[in-house]
Protein backbone atom coordinates (compact mmCIF):
# COMPACT_ATOMS: atom_id res chain seq x y z
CA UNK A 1 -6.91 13.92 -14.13
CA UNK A 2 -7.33 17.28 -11.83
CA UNK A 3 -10.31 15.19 -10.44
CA UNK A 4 -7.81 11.87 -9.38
CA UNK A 5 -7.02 13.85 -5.91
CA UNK A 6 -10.53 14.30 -5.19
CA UNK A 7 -11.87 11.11 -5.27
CA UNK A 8 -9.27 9.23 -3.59
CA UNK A 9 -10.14 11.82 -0.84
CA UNK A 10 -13.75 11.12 -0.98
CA UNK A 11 -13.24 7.41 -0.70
CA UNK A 12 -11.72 8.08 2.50
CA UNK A 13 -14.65 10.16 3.80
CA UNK A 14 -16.67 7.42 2.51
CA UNK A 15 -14.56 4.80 4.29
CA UNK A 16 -15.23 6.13 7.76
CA UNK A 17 -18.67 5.52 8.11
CA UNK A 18 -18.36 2.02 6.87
CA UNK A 19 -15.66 1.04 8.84
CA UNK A 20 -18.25 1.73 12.09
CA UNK A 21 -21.08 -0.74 10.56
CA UNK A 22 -22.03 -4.19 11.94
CA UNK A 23 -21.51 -6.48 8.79
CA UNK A 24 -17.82 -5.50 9.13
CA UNK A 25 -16.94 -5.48 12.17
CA UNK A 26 -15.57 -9.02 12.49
CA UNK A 27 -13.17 -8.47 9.24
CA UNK A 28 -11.77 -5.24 10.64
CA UNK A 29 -10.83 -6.97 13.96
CA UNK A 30 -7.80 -9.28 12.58
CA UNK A 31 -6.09 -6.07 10.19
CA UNK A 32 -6.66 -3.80 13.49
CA UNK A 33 -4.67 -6.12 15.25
CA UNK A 34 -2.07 -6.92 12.77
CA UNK A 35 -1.72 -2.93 11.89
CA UNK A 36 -0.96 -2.45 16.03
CA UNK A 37 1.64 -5.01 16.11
CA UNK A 38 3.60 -2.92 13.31
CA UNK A 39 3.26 -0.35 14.87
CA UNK A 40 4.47 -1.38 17.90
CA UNK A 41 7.27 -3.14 16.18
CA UNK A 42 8.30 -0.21 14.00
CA UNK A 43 8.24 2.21 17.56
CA UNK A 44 10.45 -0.17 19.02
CA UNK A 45 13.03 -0.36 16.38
CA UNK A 46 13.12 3.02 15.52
CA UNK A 47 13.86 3.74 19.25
CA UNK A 48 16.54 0.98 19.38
CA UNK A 49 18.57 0.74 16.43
CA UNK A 50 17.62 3.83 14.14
CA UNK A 51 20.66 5.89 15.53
CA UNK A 52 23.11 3.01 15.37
CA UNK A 53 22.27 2.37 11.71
CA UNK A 54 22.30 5.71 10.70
CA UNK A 55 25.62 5.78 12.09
CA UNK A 56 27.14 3.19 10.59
CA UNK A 57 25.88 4.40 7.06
CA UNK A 58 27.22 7.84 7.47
CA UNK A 59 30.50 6.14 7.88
CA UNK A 60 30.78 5.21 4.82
CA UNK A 61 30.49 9.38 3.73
CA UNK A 62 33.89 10.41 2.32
CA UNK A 63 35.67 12.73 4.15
CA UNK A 64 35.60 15.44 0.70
CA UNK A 65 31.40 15.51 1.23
CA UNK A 66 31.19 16.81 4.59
CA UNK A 67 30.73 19.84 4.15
CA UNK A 68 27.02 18.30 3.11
CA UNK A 69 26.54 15.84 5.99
CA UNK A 70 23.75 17.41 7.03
CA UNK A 71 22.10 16.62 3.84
CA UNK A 72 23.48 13.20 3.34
CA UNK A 73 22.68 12.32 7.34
CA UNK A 74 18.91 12.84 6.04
CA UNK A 75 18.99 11.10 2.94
CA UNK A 76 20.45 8.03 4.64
CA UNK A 77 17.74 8.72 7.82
CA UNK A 78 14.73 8.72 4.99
CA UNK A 79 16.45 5.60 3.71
CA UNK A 80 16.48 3.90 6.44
CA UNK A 81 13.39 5.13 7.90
CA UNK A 82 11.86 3.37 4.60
CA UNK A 83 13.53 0.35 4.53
CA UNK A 84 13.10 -0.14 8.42
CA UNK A 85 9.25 0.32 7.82
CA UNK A 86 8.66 -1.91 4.49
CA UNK A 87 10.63 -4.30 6.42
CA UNK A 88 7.57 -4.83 8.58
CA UNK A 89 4.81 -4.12 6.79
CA UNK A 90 5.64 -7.13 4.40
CA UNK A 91 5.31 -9.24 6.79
CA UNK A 92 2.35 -7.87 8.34
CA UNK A 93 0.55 -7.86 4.95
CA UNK A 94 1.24 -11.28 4.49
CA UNK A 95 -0.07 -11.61 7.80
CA UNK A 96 -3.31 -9.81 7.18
CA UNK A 97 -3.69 -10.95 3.57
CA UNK A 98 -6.66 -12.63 3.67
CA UNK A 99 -8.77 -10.73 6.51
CA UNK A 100 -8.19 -8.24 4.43
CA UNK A 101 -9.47 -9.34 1.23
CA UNK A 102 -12.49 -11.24 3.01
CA UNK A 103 -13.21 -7.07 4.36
CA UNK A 104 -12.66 -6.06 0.45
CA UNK A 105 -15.02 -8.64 -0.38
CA UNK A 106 -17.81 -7.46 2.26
CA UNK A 107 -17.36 -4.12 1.36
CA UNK A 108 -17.99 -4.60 -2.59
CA UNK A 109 -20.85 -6.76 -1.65
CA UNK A 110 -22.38 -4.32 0.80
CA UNK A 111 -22.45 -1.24 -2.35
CA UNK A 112 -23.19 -2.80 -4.92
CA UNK A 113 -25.02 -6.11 -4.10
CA UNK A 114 -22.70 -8.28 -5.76
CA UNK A 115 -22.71 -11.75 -3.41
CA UNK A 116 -18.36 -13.78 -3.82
CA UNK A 117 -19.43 -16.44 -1.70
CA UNK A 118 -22.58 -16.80 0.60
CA UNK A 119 -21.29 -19.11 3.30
CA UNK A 120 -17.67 -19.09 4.31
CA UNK A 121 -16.80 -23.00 4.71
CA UNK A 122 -13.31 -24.22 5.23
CA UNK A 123 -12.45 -24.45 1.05
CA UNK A 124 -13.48 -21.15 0.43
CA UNK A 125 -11.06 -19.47 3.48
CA UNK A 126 -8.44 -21.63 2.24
CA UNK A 127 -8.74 -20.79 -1.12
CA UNK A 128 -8.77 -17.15 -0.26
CA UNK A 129 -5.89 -17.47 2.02
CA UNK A 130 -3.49 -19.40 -0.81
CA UNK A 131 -4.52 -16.74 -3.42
CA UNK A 132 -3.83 -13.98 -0.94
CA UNK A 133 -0.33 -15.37 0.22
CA UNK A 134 0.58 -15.76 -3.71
CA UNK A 135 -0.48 -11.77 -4.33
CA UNK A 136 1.58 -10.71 -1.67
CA UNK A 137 4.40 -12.37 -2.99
CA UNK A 138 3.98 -11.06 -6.42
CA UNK A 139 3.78 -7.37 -4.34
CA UNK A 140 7.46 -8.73 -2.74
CA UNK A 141 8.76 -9.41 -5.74
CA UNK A 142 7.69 -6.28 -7.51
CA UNK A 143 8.94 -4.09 -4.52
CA UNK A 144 12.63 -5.23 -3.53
CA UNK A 145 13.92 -4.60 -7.05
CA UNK A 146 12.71 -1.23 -7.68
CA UNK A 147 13.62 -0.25 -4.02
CA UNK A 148 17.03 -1.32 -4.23
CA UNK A 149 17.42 0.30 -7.49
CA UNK A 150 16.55 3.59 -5.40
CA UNK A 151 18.69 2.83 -2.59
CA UNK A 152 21.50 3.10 -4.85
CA UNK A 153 20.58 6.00 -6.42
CA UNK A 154 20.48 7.83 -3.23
CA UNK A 155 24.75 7.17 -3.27
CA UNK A 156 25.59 8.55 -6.26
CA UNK A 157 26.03 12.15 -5.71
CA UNK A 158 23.72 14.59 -7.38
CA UNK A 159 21.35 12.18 -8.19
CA UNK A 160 20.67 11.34 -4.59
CA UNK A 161 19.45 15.14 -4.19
CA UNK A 162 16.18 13.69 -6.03
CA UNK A 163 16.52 10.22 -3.83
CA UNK A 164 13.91 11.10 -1.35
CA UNK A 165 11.37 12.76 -3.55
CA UNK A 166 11.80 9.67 -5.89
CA UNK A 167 11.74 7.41 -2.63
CA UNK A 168 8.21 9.19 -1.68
CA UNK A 169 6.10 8.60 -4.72
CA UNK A 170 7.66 5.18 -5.18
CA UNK A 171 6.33 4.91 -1.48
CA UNK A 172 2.54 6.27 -2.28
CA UNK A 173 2.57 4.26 -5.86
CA UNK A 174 3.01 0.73 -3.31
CA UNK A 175 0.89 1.92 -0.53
CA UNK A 176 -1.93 2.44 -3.41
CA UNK A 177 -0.97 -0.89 -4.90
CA UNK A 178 -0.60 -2.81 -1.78
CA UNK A 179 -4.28 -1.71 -0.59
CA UNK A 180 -6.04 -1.21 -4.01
CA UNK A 181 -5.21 -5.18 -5.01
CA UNK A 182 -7.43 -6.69 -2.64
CA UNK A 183 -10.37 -5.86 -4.60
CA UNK A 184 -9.13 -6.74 -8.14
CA UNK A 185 -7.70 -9.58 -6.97
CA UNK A 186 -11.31 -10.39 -5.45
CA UNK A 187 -12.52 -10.07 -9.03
CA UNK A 188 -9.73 -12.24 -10.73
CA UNK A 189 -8.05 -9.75 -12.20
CA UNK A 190 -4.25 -10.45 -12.72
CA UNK A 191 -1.61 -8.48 -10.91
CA UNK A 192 0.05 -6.53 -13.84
CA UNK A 193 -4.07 -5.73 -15.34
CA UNK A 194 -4.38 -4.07 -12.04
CA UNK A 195 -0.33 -2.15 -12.38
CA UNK A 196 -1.76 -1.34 -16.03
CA UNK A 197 -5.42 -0.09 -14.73
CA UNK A 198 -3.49 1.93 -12.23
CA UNK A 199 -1.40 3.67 -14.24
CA UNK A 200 -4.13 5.11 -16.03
CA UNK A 201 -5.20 7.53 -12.72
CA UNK A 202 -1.40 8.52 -11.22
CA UNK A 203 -2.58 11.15 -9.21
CA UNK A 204 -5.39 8.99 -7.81
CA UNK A 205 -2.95 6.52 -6.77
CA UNK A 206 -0.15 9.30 -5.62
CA UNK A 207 -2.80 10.61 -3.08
CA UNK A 208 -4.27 7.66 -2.21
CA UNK A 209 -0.73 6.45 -0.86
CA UNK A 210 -0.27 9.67 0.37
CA UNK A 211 -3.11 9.87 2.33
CA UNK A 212 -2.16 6.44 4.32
CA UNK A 213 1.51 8.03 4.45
CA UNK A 214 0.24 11.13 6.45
CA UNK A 215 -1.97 8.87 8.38
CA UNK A 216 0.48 6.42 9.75
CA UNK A 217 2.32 9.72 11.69
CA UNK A 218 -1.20 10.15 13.88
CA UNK A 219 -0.80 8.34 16.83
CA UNK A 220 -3.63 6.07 17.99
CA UNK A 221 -5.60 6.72 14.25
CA UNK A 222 -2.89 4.94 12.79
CA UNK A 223 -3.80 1.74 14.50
CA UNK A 224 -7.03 2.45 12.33
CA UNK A 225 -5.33 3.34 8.82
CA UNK A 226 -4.67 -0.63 7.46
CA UNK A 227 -9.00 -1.19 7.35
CA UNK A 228 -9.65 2.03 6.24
CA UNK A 229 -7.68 1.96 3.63
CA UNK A 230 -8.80 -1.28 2.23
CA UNK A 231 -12.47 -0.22 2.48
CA UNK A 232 -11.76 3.23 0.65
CA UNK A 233 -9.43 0.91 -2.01
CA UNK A 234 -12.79 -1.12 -2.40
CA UNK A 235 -14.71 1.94 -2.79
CA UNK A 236 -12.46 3.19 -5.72
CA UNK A 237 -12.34 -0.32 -7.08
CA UNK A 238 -16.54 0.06 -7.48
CA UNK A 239 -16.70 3.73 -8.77
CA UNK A 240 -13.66 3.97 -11.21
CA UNK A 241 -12.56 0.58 -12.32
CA UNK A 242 -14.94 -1.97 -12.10
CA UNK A 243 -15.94 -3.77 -14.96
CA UNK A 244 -19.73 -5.41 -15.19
CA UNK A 245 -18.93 -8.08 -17.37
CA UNK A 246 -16.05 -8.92 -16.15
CA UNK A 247 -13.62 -8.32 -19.14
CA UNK A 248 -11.27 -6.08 -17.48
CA UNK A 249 -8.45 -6.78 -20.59
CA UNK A 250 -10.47 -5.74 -23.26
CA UNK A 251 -11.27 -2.41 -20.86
CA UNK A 252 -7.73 -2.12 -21.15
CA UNK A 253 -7.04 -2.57 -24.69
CA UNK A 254 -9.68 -0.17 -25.38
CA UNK A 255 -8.07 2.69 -22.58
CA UNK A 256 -4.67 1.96 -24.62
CA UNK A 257 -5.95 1.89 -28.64
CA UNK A 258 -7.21 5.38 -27.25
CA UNK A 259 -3.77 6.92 -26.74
């Protein structure tokens, strides 16, 4: 486990070169783009209507607590800055679905050899496509629950002391899963295999969404983060949980008969 950090790290490092190669190029194009458009969108919401929503939520702060306003004001800011930002990057990923898991698939091919399709005709994009617009759903679905849960947490007082901290690793845990799937869902394996697989390296998946976290607050290397990401997810897919025969659930049932 004190090895989880590392690796995500070195997937990164091992990312960058990639990224600059000629085979993927083309697939890095359409997430560049899409990743600059949230960005853009996020900038110009944040500027817009941050203030006037944190506003109106602090309104609701009983007189009695404010003598802690000052906390509250940035437990409702982190909130908001959260649900302004997931509120965008849905759609986006939806968006950028399948570019993105035609660059997973180029990326897996390109280290280990391992050939998904060899021309890409018309049934095989919109195959992708359907199977990447259902994922992203299942990612939706997963999300709004657990976030709301955590959005009301963050009113109760004393528990919403712990709000953001619990708001942050919930944050890493989806950036991991959002960007990790596109691999294992390459290789056909189902959504909650890949929650189970997951849960077996925490910290692996806490910095890994941690790392794109810190990288979304660099200007211009942000535009950058959303193919990056999914090539150093690919690269983590290949060394950690990649199965050669393919039977990811009995890798599973073997990880848990060993607890």
């Amino acid at each position: 486990m004190i090895t989880q950090p590392f690796k995500a790290a070195g997937a990164f490092l091992k990312a960058l070169p990639l990224i600059a190669s000629k085979e993927l190029r083309l697939f890095i194009l359409a997430p560049l783009l899409a990743n600059f458009l949230l960005i853009a969108l996020i900038y110009m919401v944040a500027f817009s209507y941050f203030q006037d929503i944190l506003n109106w939520a602090m309104g609701f702060l009983p007189d009695w607590l404010s003598f802690i306003s000052w906390l509250l004001d940035l437990i409702f800011g982190a909130v908001i800055a959260v649900l302004l930002f997931y509120s965008f990057s849905i759609g986006v990923n939806i968006l950028a679905a399948p570019f993105m898991a035609f660059l997973a698939e180029k990326v897996e091919e390109k280290t280990t050899g391992k050939v998904f399709d060899e021309r890409l005709t018309a049934s095989v994009i919109l195959a992708v496509i359907g199977r990447s617009l259902q994922r992203e759903m299942q990612k939706v679905l997963y999300f709004v629950p657990r976030f709301l849960l955590l959005l009301v947490l963050s009113f109760i007082p004393l528990v919403n002391v712990i709000a953001p901290v619990l708001l942050l690793l919930f944050s890493a845990w989806m950036l991991a899963l959002q960007y990790m799937d596109y691999a294992f869902d390459n290789n056909k394996v189902s959504f909650y295999e890949m929650r189970m697989a997951l849960r077996t390296q925490p910290l692996l998946c806490w910095t890994f969404g941690g790392i794109v976290m810190v990288s979304l607050t660099i200007p211009l290397f942000n535009l950058f983060v959303m193919p990056i990401a999914v090539v150093a997810a690919t690269l983590l897919w290949v060394s950690i949980f990649r199965v050669e025969n393919g039977d990811f659930s009995a890798l599973l049932n073997s990880h848990n008969g060993m607890k």
